[in-house]
N, C-alpha and C. Protein backbone atom coordinates (compact mmCIF):
# COMPACT_ATOMS: atom_id res chain seq x y z
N UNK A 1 -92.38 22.64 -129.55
CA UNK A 1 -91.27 21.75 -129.72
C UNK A 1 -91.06 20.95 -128.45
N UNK A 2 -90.86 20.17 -128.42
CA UNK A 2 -90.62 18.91 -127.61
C UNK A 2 -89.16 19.47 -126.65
N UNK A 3 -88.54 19.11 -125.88
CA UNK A 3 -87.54 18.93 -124.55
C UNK A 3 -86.34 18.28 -125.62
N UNK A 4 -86.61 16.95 -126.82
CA UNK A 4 -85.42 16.81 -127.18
C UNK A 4 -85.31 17.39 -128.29
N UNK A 5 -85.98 17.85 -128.95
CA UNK A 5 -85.65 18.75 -130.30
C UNK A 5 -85.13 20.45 -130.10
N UNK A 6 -85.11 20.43 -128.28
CA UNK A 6 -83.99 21.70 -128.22
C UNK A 6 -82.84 21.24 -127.78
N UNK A 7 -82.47 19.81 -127.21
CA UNK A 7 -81.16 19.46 -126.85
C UNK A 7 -80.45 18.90 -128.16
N UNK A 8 -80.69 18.97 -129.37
CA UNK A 8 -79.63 18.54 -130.11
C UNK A 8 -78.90 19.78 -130.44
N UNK A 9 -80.09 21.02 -130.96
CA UNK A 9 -78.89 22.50 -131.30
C UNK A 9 -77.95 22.99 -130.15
N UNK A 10 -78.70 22.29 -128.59
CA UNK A 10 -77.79 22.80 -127.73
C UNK A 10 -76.73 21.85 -127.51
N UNK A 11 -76.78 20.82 -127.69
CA UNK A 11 -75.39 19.76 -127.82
C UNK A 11 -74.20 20.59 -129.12
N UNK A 12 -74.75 20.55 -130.15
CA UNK A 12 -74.07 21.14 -131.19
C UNK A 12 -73.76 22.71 -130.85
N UNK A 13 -74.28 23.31 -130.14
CA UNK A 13 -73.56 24.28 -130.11
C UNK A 13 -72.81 24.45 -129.25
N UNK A 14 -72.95 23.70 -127.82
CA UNK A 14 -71.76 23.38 -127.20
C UNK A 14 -70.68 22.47 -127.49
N UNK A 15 -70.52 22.08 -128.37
CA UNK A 15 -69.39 21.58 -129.26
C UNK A 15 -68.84 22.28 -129.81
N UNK A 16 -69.13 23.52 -130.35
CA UNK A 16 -68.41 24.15 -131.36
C UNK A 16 -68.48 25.28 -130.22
N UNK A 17 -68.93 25.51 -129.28
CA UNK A 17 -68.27 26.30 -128.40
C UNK A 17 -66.88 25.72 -127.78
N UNK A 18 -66.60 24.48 -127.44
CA UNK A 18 -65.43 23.64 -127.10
C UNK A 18 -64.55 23.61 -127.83
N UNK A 19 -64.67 23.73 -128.85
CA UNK A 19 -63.95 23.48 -129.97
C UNK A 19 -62.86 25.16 -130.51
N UNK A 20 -64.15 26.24 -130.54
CA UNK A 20 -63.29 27.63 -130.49
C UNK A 20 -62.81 28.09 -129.17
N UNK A 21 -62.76 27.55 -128.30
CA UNK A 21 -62.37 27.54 -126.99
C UNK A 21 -60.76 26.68 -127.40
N UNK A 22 -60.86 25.69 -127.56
CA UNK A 22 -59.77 24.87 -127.39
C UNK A 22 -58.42 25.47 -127.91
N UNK A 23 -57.63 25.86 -127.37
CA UNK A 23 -56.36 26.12 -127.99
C UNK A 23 -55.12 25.79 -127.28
N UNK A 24 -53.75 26.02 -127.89
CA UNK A 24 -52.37 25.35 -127.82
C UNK A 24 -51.98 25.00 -126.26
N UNK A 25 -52.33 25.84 -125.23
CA UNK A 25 -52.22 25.30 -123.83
C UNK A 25 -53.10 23.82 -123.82
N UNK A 26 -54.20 23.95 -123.99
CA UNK A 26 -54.66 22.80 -123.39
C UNK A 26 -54.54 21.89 -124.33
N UNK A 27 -54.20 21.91 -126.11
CA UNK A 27 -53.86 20.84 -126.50
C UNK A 27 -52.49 20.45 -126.02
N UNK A 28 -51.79 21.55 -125.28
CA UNK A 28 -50.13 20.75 -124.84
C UNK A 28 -50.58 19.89 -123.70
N UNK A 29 -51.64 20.35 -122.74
CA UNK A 29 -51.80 19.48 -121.70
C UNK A 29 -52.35 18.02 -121.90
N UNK A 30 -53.39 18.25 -122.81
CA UNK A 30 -54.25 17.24 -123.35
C UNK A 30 -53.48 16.08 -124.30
N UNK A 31 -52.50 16.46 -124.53
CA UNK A 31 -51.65 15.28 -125.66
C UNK A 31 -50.77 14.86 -124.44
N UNK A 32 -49.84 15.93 -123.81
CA UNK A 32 -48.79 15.41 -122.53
C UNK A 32 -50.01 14.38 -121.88
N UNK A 33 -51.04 14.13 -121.40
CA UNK A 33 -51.28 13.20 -120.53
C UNK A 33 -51.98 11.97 -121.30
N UNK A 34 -52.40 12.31 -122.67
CA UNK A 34 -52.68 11.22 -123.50
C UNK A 34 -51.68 10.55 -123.78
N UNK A 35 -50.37 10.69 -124.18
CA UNK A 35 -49.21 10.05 -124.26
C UNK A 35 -48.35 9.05 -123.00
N UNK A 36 -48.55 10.25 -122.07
CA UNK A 36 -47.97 9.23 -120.78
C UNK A 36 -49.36 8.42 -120.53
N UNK A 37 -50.15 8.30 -120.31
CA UNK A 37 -51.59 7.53 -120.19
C UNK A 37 -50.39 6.04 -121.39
N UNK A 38 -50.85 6.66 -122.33
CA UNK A 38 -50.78 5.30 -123.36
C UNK A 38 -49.31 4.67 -123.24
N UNK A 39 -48.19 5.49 -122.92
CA UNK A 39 -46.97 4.75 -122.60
C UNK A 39 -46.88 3.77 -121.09
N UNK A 40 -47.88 4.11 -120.21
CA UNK A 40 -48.07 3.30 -119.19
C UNK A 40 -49.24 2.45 -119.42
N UNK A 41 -49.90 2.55 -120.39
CA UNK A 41 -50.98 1.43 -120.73
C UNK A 41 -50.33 0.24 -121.24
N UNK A 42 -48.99 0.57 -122.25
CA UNK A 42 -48.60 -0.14 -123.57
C UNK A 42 -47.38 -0.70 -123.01
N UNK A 43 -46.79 -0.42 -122.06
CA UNK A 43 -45.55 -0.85 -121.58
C UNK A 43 -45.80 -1.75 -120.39
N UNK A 44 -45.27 -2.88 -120.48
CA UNK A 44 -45.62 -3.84 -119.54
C UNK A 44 -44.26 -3.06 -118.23
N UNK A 45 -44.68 -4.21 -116.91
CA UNK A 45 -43.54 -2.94 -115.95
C UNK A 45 -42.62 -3.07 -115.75
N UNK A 46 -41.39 -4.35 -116.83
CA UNK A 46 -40.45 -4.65 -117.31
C UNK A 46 -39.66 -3.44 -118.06
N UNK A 47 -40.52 -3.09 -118.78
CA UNK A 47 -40.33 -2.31 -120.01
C UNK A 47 -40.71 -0.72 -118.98
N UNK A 48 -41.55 -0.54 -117.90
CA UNK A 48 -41.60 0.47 -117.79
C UNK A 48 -40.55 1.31 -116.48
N UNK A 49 -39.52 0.07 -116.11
CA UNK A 49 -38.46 0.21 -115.04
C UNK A 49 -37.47 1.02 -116.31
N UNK A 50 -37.42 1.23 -117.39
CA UNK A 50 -36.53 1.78 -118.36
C UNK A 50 -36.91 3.00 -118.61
N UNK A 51 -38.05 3.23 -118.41
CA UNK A 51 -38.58 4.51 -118.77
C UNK A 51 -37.98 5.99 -117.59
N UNK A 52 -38.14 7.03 -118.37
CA UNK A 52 -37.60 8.56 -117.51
C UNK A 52 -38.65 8.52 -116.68
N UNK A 53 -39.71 8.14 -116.49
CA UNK A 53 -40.76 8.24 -115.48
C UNK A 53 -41.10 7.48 -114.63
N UNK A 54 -41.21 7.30 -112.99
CA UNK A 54 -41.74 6.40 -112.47
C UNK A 54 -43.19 5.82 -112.48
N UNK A 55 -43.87 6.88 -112.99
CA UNK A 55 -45.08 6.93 -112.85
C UNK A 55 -45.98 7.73 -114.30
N UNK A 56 -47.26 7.35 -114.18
CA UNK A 56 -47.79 8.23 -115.06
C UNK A 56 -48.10 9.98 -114.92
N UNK A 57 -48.13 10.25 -113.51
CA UNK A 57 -48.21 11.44 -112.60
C UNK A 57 -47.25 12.11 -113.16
N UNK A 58 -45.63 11.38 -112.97
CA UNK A 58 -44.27 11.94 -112.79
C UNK A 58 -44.19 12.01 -114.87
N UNK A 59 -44.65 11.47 -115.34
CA UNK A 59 -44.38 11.70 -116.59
C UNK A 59 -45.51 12.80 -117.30
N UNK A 60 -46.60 13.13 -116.46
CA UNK A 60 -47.14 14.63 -117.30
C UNK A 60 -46.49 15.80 -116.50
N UNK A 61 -46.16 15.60 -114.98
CA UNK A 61 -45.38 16.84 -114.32
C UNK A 61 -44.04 16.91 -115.55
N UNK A 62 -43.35 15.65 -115.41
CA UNK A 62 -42.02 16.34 -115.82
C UNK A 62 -42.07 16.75 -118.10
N UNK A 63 -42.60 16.22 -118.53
CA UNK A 63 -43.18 16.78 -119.49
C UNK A 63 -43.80 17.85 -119.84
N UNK A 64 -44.65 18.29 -118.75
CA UNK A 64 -45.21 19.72 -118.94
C UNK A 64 -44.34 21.33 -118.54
N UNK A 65 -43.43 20.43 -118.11
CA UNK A 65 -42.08 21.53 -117.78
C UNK A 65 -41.43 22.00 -119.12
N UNK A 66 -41.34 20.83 -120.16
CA UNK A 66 -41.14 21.03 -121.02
C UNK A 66 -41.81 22.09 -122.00
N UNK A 67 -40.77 23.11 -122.62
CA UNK A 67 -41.06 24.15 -123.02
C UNK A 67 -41.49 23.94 -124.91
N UNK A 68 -42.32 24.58 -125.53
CA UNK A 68 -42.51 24.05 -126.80
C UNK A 68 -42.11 25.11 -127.58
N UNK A 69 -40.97 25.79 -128.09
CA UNK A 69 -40.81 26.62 -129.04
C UNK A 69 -41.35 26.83 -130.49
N UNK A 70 -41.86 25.79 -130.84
CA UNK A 70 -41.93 25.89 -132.44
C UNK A 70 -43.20 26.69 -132.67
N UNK A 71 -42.77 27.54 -133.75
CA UNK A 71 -44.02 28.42 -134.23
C UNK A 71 -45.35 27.84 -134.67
N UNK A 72 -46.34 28.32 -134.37
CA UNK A 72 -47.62 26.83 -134.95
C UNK A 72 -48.31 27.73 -135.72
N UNK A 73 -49.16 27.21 -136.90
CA UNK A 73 -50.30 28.01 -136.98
C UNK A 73 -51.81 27.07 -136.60
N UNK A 74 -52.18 27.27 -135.25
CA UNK A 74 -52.66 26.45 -134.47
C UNK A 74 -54.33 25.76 -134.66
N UNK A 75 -54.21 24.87 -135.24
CA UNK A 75 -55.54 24.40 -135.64
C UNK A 75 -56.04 23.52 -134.65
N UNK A 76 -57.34 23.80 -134.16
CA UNK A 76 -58.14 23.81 -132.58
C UNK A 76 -58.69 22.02 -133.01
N UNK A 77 -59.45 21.89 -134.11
CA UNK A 77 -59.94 21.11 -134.52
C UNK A 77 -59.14 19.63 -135.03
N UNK A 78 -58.36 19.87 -135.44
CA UNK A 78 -56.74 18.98 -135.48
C UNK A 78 -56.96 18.41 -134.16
N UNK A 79 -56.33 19.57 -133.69
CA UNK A 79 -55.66 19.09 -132.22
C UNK A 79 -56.67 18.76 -131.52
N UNK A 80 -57.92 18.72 -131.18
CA UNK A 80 -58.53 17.78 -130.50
C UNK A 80 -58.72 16.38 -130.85
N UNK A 81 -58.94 16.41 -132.45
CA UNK A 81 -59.08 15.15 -133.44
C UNK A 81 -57.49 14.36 -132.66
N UNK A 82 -56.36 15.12 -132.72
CA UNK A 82 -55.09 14.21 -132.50
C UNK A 82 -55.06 13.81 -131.00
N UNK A 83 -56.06 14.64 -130.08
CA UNK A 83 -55.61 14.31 -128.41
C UNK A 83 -56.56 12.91 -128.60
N UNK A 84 -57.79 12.50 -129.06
CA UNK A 84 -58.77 11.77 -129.29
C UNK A 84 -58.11 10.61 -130.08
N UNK A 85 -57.38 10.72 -131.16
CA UNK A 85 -57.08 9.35 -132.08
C UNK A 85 -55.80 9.12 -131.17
N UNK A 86 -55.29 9.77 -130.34
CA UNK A 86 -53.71 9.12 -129.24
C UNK A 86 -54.59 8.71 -128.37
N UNK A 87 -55.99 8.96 -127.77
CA UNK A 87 -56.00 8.13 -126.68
C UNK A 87 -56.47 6.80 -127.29
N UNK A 88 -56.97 6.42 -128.25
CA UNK A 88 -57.98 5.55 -128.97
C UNK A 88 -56.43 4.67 -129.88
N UNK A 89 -55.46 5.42 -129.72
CA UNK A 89 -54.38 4.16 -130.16
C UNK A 89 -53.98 2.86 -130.16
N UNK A 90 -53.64 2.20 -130.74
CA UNK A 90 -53.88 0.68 -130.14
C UNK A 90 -51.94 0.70 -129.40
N UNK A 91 -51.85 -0.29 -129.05
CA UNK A 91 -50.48 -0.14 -128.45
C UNK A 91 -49.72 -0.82 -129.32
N UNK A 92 -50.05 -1.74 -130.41
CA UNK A 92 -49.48 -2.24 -131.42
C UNK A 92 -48.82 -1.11 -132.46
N UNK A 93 -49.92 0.45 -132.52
CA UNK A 93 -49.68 1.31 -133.08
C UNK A 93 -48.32 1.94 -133.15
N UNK A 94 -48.88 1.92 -131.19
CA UNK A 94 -47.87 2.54 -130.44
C UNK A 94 -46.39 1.86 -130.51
N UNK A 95 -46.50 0.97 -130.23
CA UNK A 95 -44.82 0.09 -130.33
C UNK A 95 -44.16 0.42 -131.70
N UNK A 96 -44.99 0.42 -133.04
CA UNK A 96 -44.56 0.17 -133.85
C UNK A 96 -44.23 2.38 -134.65
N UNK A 97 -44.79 2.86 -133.60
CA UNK A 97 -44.34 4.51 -134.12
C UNK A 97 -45.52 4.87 -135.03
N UNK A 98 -46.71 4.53 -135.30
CA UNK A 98 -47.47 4.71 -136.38
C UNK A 98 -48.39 5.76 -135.71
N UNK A 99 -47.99 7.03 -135.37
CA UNK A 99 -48.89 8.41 -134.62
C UNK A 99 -49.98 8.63 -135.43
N UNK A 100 -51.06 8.69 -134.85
CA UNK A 100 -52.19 9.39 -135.71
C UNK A 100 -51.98 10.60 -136.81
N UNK A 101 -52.54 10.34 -137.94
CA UNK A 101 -52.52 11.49 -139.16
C UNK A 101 -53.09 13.04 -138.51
N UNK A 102 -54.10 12.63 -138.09
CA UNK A 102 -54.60 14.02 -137.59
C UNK A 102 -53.61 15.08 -136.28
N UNK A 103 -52.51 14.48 -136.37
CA UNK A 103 -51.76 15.07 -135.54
C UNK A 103 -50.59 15.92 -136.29
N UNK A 104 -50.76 15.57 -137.79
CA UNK A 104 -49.61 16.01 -138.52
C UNK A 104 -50.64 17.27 -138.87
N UNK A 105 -51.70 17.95 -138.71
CA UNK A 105 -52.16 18.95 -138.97
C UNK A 105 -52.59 19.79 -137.84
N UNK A 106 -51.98 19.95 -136.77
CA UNK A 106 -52.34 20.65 -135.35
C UNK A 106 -51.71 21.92 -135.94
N UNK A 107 -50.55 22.10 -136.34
CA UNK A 107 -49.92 23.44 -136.39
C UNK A 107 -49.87 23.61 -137.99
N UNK A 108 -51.24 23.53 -138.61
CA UNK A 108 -51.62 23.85 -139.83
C UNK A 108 -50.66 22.93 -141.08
N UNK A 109 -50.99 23.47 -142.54
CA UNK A 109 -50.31 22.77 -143.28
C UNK A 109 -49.02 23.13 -143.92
């Protein structure tokens, strides 16, 4: 066998090693900085003198303080699909509230 006909099973299986790896900590981290990312992408700096954050820094610190109570039943695969379609948002999306679908299935159905 050839050098690339063993790097595709090993691509794929390090994917789905990432993937059962991935859970609710790092999708809280991974959405907290996709969100402030896209609220300082989408907000001109008119609009971003209004905001609780000075910064994009100051808006994943003070967000990640934030505590998440709600019970999940935590789907790994969701929630990467939702950290991925928030960064890939358009800001038209964004202004207008239209959150990715795949985010309404992170904490199951």
């Amino acid at each position: 066998m050839s050098e690339s006909s063993y790097s595709r099973p090993l691509v794929a299986l390090a994917l789905l090693a990432l993937t059962a790896c991935y859970n609710e900590a790092d999708y809280e981290a991974d959405y907290t900085q996709a969100m402030c990312a896209k609220t300082f992408e989408c907000y001109d700096a008119a609009q971003q003198e209004n905001l609780l954050w000075e910064d994009e820094g100051t808006c994943i610190d003070e967000r990640d303080e934030q505590e998440t109570s709600e019970e999940c039943s935590f789907d790994s695969t969701s929630a990467q699909a939702c950290v991925q379609d928030t960064e890939a948002l358009s800001c038209q999306d964004f202004y207008a509230g239209r959150w990715p679908n795949t985010c309404e299935f992170v904490c199951g159905e």
